[in-house]
Protein backbone atom coordinates (compact mmCIF):
# COMPACT_ATOMS: atom_id res chain seq x y z
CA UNK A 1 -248.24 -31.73 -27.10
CA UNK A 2 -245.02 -32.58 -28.74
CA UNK A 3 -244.48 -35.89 -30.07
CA UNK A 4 -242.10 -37.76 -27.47
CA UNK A 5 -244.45 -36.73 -24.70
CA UNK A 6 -245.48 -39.67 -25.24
CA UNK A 7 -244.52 -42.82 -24.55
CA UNK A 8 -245.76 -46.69 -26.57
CA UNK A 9 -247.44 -49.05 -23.66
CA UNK A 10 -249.94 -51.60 -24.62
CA UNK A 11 -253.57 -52.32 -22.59
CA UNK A 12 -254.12 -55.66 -21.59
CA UNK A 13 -258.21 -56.01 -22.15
CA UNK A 14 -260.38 -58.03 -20.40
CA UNK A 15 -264.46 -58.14 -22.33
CA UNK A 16 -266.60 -59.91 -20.11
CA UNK A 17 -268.96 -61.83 -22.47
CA UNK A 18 -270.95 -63.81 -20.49
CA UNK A 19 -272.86 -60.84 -19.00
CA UNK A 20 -274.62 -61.01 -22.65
CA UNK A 21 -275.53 -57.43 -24.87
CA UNK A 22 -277.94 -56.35 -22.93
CA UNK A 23 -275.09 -55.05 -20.72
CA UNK A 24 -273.98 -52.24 -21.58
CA UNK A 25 -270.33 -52.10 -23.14
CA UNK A 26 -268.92 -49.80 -20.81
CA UNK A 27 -270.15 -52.44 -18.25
CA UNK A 28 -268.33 -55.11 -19.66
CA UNK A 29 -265.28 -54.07 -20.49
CA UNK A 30 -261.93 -53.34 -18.09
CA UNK A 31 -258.58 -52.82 -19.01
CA UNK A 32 -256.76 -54.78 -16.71
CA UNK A 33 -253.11 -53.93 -16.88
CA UNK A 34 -251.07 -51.56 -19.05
CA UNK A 35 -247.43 -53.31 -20.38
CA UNK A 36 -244.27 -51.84 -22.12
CA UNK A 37 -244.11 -54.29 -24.38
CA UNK A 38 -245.72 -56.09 -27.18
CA UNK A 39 -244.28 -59.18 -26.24
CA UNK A 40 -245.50 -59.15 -22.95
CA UNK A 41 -248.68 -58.49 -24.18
CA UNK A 42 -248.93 -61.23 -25.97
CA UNK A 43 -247.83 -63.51 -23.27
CA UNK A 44 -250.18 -62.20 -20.81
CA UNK A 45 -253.21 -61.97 -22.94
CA UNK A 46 -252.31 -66.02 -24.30
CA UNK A 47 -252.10 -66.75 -20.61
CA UNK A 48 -255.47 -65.31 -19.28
CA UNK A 49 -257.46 -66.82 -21.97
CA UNK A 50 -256.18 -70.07 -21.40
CA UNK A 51 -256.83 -69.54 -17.69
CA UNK A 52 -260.84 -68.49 -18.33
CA UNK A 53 -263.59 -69.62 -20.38
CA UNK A 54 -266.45 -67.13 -19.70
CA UNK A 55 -263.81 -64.09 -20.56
CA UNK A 56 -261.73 -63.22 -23.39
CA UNK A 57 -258.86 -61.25 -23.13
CA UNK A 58 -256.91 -59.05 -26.08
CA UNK A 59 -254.38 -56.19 -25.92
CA UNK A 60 -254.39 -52.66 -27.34
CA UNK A 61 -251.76 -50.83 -28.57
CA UNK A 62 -252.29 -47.30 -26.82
CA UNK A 63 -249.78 -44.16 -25.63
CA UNK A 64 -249.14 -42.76 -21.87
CA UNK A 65 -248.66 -39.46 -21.30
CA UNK A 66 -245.62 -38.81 -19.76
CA UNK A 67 -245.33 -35.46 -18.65
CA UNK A 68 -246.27 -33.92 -15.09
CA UNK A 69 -250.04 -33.13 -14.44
CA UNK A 70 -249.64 -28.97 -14.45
């Protein structure tokens, strides 16, 4: 796949904590929205965690495919 297939978006994390380890990750874990930029990553992320205590939120850096499903 060639390079600018692809475009930068970041994944705005949610890890639910409070379910405790014997959860499994997969279980506690949901990416809740996908942004354009890092900046609104930021702001989002800073503004859910100061919303909730029993969840912590972080964003990911990831890549979206852009082309058409064949």
């Amino acid at each position: 796949m060639a390079r600018n297939e692809h475009e930068r978006a970041f994944a705005i994390v949610r890890l639910d904590d409070f379910q405790g380890q014997e959860v499994d990750l997969r279980n506690r874990v949901t990416v809740k929205r996908i942004v354009w930029s890092e900046e609104e990553a930021e702001r989002e992320v800073e503004r859910l965690n100061e919303l909730h205590d029993d969840v912590r939120y972080f964003w990911q850096a990831t890549r979206v495919d852009r082309r058409a499903p064949s």
